[in-house]
N, C-alpha and C. Protein backbone atom coordinates (compact mmCIF):
# COMPACT_ATOMS: atom_id res chain seq x y z
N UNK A 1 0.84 -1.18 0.00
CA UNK A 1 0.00 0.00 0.00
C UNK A 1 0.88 1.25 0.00
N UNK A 2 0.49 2.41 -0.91
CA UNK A 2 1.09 3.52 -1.00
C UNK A 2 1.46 4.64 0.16
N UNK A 3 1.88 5.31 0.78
CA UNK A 3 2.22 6.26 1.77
C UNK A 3 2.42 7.80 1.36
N UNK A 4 1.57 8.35 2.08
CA UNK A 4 2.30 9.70 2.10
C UNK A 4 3.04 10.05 3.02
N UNK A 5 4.32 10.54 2.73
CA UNK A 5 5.56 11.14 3.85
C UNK A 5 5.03 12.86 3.03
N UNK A 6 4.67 13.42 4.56
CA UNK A 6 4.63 14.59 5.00
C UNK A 6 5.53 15.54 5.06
N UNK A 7 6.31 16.15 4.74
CA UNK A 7 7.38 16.38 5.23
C UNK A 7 6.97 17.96 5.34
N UNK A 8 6.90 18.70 6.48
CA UNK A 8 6.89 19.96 7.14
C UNK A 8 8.02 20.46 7.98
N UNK A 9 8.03 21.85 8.02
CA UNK A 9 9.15 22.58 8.63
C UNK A 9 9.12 24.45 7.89
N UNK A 10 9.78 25.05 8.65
CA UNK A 10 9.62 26.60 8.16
C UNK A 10 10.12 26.44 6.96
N UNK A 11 10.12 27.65 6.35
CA UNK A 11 10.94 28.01 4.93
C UNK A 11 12.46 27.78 5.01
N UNK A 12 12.99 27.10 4.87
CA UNK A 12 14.83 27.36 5.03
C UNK A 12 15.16 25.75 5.60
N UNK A 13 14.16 25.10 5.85
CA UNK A 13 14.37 24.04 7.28
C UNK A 13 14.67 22.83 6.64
N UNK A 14 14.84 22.83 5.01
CA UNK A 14 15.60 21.87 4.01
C UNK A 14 14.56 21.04 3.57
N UNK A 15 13.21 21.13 3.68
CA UNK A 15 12.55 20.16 3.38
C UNK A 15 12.13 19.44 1.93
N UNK A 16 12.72 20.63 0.42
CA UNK A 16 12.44 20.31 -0.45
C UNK A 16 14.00 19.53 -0.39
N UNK A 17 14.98 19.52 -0.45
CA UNK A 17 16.28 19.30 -0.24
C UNK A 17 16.04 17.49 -0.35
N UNK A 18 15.70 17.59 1.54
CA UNK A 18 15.90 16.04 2.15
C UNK A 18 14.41 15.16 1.18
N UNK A 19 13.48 16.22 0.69
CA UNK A 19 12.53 15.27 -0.27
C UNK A 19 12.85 14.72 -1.48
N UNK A 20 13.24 15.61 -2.13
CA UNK A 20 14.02 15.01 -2.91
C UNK A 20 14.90 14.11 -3.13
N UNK A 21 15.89 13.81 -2.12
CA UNK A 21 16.48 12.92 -2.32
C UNK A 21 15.79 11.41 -1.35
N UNK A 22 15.25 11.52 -0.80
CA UNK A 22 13.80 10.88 -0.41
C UNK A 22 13.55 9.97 -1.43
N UNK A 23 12.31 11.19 -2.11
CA UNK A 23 11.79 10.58 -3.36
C UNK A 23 12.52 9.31 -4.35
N UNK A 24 14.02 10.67 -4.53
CA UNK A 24 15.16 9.37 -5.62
C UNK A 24 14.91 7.70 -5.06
N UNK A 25 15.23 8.38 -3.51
CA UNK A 25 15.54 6.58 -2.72
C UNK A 25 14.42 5.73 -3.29
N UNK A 26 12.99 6.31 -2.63
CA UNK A 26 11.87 5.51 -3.46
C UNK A 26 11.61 5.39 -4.47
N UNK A 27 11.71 6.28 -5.37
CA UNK A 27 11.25 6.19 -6.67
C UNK A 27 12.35 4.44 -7.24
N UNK A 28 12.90 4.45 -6.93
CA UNK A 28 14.03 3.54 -7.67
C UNK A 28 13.85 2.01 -7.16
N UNK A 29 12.95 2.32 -6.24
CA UNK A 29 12.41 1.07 -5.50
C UNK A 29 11.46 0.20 -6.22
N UNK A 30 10.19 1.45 -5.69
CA UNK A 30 8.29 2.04 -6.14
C UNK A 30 8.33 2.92 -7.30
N UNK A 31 8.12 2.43 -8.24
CA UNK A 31 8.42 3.39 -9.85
C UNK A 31 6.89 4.63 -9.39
N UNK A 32 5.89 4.36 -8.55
CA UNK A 32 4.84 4.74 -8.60
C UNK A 32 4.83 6.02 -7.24
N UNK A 33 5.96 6.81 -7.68
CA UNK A 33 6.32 7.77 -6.54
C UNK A 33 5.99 8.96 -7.24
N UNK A 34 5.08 10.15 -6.47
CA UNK A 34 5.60 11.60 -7.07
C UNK A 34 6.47 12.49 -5.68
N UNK A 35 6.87 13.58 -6.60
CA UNK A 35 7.03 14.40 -5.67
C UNK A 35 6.64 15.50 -5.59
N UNK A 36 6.20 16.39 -4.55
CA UNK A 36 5.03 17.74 -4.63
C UNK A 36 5.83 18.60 -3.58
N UNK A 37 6.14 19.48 -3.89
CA UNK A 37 7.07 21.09 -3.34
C UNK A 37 5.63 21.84 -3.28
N UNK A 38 5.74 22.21 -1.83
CA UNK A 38 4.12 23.60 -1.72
C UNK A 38 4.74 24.71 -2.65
N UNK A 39 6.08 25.25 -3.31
CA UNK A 39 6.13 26.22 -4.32
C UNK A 39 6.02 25.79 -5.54
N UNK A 40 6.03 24.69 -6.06
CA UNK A 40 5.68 24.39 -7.33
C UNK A 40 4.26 24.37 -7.49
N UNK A 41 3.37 23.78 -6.10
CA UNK A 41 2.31 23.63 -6.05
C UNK A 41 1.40 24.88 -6.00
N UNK A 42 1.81 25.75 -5.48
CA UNK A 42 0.96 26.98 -5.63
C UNK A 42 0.90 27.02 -7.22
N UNK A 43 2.23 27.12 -8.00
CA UNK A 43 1.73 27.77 -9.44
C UNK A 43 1.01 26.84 -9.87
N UNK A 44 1.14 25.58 -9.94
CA UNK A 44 0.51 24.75 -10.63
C UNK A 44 -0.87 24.80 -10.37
N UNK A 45 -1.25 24.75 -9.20
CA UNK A 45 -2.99 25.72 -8.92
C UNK A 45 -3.36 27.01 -9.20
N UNK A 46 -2.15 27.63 -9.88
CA UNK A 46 -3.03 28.95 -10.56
C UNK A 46 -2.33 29.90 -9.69
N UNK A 47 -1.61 30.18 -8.62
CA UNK A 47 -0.82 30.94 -7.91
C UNK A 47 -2.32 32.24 -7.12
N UNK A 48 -3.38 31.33 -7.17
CA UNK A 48 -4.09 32.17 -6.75
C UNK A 48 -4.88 32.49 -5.37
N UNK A 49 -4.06 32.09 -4.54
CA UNK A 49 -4.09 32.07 -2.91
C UNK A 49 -2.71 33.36 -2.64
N UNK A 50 -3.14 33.92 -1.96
CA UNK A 50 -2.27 34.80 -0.89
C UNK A 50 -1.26 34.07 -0.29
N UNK A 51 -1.02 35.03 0.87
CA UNK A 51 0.29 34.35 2.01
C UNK A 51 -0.53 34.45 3.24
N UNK A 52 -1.44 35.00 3.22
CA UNK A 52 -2.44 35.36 5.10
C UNK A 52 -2.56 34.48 5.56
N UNK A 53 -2.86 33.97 6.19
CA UNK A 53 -3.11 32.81 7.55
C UNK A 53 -4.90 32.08 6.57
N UNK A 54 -5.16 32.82 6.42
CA UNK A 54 -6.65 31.99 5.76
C UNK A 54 -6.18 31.19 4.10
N UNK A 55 -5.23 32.01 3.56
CA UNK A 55 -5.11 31.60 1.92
C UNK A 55 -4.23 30.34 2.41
N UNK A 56 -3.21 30.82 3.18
CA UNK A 56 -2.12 29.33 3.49
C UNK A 56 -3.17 28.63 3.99
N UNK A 57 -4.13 28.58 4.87
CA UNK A 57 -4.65 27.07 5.06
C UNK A 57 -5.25 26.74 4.07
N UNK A 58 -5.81 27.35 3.11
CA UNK A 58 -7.02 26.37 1.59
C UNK A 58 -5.77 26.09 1.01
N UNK A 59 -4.82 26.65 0.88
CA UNK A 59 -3.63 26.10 0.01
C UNK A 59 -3.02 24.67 0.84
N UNK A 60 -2.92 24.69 2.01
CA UNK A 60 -2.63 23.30 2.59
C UNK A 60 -3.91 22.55 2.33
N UNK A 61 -4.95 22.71 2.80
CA UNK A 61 -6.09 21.60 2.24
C UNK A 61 -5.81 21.23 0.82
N UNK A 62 -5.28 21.97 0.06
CA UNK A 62 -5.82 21.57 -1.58
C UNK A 62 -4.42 20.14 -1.76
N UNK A 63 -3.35 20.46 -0.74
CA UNK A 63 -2.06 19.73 -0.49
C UNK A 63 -2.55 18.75 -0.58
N UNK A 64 -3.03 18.01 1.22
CA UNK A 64 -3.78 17.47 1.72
C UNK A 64 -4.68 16.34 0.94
N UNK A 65 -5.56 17.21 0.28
CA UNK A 65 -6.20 16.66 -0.15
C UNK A 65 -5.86 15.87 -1.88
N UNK A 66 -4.84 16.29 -2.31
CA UNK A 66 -4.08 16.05 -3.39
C UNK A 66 -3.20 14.51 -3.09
N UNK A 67 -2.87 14.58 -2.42
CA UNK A 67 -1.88 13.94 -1.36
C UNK A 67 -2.75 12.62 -1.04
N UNK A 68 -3.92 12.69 -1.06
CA UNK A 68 -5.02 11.84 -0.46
C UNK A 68 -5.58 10.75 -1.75
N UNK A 69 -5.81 11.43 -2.52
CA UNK A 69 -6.26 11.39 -4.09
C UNK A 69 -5.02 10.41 -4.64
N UNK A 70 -3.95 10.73 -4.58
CA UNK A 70 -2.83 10.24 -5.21
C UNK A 70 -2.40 8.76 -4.17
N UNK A 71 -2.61 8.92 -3.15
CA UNK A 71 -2.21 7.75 -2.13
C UNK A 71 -3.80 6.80 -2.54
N UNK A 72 -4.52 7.23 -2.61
CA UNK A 72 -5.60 6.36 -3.42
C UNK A 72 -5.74 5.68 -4.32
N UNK A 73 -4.95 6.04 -5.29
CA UNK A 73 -4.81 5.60 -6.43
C UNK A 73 -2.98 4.76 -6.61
N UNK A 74 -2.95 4.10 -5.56
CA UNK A 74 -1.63 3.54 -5.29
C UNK A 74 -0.39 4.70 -5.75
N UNK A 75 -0.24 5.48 -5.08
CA UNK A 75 0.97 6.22 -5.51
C UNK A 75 2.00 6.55 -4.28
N UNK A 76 2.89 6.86 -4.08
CA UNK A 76 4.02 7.18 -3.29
C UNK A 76 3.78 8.69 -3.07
N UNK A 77 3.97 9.39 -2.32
CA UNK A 77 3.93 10.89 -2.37
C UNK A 77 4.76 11.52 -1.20
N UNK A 78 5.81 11.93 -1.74
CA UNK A 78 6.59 12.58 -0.72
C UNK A 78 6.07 14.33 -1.17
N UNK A 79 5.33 14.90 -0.30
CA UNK A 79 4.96 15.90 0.00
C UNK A 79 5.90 17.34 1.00
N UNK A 80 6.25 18.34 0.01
CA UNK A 80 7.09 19.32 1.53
C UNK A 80 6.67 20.56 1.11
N UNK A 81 5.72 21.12 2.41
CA UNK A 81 5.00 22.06 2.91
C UNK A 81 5.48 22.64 3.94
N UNK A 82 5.35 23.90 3.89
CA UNK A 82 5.60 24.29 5.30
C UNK A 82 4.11 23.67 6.12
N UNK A 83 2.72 23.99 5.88
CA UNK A 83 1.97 23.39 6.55
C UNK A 83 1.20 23.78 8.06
N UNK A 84 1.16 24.63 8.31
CA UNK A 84 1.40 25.71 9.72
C UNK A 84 0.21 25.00 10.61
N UNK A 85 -0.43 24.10 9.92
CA UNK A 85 -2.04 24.29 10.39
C UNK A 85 -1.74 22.64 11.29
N UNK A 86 -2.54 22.67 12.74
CA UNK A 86 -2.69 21.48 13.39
C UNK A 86 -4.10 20.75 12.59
N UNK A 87 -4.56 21.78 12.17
CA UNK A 87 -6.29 21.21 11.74
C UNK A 87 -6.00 20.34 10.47
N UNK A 88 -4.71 20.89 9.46
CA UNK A 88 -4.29 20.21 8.10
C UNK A 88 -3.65 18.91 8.86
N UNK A 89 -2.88 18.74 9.54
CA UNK A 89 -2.15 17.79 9.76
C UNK A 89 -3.29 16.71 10.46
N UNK A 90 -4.38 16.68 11.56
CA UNK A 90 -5.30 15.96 11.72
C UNK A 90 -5.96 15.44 10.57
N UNK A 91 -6.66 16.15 9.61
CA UNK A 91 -7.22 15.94 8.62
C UNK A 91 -6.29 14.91 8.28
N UNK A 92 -5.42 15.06 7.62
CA UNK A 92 -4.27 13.86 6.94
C UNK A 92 -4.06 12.84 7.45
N UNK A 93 -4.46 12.58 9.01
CA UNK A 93 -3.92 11.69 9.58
C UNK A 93 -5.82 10.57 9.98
N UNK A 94 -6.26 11.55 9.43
CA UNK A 94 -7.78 10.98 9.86
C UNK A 94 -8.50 10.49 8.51
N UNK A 95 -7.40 10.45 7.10
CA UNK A 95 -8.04 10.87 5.69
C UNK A 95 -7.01 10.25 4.80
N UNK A 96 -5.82 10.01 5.21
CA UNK A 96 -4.79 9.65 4.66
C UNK A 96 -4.08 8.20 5.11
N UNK A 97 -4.39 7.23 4.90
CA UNK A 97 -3.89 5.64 5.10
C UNK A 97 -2.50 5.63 5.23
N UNK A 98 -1.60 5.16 5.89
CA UNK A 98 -0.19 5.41 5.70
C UNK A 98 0.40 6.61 5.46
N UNK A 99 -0.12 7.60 6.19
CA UNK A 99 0.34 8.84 6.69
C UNK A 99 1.94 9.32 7.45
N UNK A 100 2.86 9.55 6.82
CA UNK A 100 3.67 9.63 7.87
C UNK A 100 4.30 11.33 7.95
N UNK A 101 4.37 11.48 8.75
CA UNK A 101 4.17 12.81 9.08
C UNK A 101 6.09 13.12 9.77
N UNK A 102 6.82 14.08 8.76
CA UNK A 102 8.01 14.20 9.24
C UNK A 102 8.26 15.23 9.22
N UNK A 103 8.47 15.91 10.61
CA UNK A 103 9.00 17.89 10.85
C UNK A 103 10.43 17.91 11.03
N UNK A 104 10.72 18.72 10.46
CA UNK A 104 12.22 19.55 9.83
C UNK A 104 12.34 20.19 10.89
N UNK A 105 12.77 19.85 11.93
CA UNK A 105 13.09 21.63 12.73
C UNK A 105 14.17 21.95 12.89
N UNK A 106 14.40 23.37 12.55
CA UNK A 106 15.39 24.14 12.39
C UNK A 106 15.67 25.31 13.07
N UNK A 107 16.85 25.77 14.15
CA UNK A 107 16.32 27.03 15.06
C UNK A 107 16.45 28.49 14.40
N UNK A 108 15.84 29.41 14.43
CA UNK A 108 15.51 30.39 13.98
C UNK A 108 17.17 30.97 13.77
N UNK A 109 18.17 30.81 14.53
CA UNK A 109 19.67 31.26 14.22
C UNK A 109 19.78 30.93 12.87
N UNK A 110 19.91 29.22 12.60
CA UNK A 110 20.03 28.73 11.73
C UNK A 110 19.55 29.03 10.55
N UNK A 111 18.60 29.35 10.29
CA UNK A 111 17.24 29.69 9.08
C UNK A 111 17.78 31.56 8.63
N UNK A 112 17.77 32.35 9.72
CA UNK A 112 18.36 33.45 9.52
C UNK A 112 19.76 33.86 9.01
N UNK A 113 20.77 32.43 9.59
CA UNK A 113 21.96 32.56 8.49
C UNK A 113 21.62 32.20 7.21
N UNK A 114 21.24 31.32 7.05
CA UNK A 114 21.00 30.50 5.76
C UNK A 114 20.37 31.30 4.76
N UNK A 115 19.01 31.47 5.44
CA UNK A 115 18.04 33.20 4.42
C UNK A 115 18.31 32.77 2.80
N UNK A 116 18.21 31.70 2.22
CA UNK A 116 17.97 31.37 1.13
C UNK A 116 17.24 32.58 0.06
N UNK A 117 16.51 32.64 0.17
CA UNK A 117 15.03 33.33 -0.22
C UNK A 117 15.37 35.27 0.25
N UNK A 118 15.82 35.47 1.45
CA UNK A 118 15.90 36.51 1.88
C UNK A 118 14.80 36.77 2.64
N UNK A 119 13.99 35.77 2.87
CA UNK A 119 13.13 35.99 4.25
C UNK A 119 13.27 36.54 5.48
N UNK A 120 14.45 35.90 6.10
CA UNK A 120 14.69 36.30 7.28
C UNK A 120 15.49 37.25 7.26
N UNK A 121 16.03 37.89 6.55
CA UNK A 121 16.30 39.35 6.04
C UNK A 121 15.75 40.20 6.33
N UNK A 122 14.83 39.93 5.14
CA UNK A 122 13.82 41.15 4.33
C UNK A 122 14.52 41.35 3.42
N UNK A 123 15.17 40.75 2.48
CA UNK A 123 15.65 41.24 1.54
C UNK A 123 14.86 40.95 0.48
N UNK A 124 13.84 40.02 1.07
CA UNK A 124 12.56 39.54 -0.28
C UNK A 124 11.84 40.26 -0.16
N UNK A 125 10.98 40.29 -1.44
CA UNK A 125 9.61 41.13 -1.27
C UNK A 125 8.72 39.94 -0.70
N UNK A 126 9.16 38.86 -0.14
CA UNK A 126 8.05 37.92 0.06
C UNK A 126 7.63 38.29 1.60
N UNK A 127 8.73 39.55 2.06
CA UNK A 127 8.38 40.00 3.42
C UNK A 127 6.80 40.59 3.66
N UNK A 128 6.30 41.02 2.54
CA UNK A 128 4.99 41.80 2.33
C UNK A 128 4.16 40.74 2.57
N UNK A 129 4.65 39.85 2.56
CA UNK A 129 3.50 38.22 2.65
C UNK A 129 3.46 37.97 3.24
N UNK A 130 4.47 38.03 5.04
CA UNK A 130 4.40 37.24 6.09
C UNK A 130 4.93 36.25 5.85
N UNK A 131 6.29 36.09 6.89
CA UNK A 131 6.90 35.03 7.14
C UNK A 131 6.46 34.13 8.14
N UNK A 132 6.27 32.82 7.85
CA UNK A 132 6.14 31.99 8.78
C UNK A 132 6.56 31.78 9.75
N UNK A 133 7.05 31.91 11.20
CA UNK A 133 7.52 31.82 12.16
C UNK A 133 8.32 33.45 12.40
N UNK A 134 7.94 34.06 11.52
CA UNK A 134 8.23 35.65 12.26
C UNK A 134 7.01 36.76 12.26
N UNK A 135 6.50 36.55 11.27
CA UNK A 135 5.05 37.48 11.26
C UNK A 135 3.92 36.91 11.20
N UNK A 136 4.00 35.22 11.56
CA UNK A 136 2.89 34.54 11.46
C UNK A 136 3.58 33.08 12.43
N UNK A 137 2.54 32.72 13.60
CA UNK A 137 3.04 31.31 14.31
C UNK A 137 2.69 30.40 13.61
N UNK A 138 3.60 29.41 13.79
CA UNK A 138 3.42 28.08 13.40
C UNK A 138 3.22 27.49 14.19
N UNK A 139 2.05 26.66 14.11
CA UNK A 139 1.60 25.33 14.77
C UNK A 139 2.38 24.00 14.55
N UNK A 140 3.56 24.14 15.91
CA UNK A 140 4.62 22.81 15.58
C UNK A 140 3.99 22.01 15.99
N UNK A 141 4.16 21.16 14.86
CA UNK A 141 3.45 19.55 15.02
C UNK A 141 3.72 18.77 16.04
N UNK A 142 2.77 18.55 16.86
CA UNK A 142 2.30 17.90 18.21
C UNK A 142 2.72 16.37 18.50
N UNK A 143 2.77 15.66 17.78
CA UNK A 143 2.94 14.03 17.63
C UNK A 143 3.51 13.77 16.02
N UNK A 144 4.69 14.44 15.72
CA UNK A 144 4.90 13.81 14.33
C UNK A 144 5.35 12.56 14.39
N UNK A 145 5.40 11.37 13.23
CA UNK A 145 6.14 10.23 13.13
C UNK A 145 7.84 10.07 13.44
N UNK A 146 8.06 11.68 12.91
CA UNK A 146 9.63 12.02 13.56
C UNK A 146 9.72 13.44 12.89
N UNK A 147 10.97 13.48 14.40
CA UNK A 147 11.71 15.25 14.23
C UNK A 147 12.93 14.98 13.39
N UNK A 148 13.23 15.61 12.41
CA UNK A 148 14.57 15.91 12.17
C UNK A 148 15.14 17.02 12.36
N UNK A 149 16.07 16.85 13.11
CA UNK A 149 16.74 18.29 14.03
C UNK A 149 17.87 18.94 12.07
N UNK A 150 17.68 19.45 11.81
CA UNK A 150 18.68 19.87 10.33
C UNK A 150 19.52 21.59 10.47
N UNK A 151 20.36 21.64 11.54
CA UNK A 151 21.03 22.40 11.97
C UNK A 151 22.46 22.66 11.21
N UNK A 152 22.51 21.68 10.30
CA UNK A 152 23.83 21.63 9.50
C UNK A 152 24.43 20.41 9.73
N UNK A 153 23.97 19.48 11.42
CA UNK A 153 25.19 18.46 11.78
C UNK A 153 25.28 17.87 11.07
N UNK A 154 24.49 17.13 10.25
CA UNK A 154 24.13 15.68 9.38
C UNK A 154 23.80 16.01 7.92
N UNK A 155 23.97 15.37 6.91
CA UNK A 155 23.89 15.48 5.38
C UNK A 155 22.57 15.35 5.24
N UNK A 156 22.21 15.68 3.94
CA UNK A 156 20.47 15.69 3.95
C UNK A 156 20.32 14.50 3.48
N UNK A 157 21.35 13.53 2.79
CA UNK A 157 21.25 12.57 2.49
C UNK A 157 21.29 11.35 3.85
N UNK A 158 21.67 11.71 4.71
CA UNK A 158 21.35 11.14 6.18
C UNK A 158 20.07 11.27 6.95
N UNK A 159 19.99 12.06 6.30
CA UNK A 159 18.20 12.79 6.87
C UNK A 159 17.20 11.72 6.14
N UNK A 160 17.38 12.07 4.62
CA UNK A 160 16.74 11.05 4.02
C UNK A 160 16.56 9.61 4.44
N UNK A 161 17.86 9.00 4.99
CA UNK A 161 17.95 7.79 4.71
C UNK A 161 17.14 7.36 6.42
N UNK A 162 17.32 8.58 7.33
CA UNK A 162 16.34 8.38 8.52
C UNK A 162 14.85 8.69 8.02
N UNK A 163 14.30 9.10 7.54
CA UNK A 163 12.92 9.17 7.50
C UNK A 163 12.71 7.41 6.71
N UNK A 164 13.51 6.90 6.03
CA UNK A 164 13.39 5.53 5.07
C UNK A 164 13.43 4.58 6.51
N UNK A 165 14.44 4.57 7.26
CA UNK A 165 14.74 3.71 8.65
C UNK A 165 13.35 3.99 9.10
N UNK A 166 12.85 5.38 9.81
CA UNK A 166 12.14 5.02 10.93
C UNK A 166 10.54 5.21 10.45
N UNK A 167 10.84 5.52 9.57
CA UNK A 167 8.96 5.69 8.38
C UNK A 167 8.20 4.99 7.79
N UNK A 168 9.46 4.21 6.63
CA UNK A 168 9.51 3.32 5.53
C UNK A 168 8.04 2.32 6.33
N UNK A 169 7.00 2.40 5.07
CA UNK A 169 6.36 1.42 5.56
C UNK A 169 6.38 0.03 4.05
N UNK A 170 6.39 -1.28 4.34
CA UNK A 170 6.19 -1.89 3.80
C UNK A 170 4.93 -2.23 2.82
């Protein structure tokens, strides 16, 4: 049976990174794998949700529920969202068969050196949007399947190969 791995964490917290190479691991396994980035996924829905606290949650439902659809239809789905919402992550876990749910956490030092994007800057205009964990809280996930601490100690390809160890469902 197919699984969705969840993979949540702030902006910066590596999650398209460690999915990706995720995905590779499975895909090469389970030919019947996708992979879904919440920034590819906005455009591909039309880029027509905001950044406010109300647009990010229909944009996580449409995740969610994508995610649901595709694990239905026997598929693999490594999913990476930031995801802010406790109400999205219940839903998934009440809606989604082989759910595994994996948070990125990363401490705000860390994310602010890194500033990929220029978020934690402001050097983006994506500052006008509200940053997640600076102009908007995140709801850290309460009971995930696992934390990955991604501070720099460990390769993302180590990261990966822990969500396969302690996730991997048969």
């Amino acid at each position: 049976m197919a699984t969705v791995y969840w993979i949540t964490g702030l902006s910066g917290a590596g999650k398209t990174t460690i999915g990706r190479i995720l995905y590779e691991k499975i895909k090469r396994i389970y030919p019947n794998t996708v992979f879904l980035d919440g920034d590819i996924l906005r455009k591909v829905f039309g880029d027509d949700l905001g950044y406010d606290q109300e647009d990010r949650r229909k944009c996580a439902m449409r995740y969610a529920r994508l995610c649901a659809m595709l694990q239905e239809q026997d598929m693999n789905v490594v999913c990476c969202t930031i995801s802010m919402f406790d109400s999205i992550r219940k839903w998934n876990r009440e809606n989604i068969r082989n759910y595994r749910e994996i948070y990125v956490k990363v401490s705000m030092n860390t994310l602010r050196k890194r500033d990929q994007k220029g978020l934690y800057s402001g050097r983006s205009e994506e500052k006008q949007k509200g940053v997640v964990g600076i102009h908007m809280e995140i709801e850290e996930p309460k009971c995930p399947d696992l934390i990955l601490k991604n501070d720099g100690d460990r390769k993302p390809e180590e990261l990966a190969e822990c969500i396969l160890q302690c996730c991997h469902i048969e």
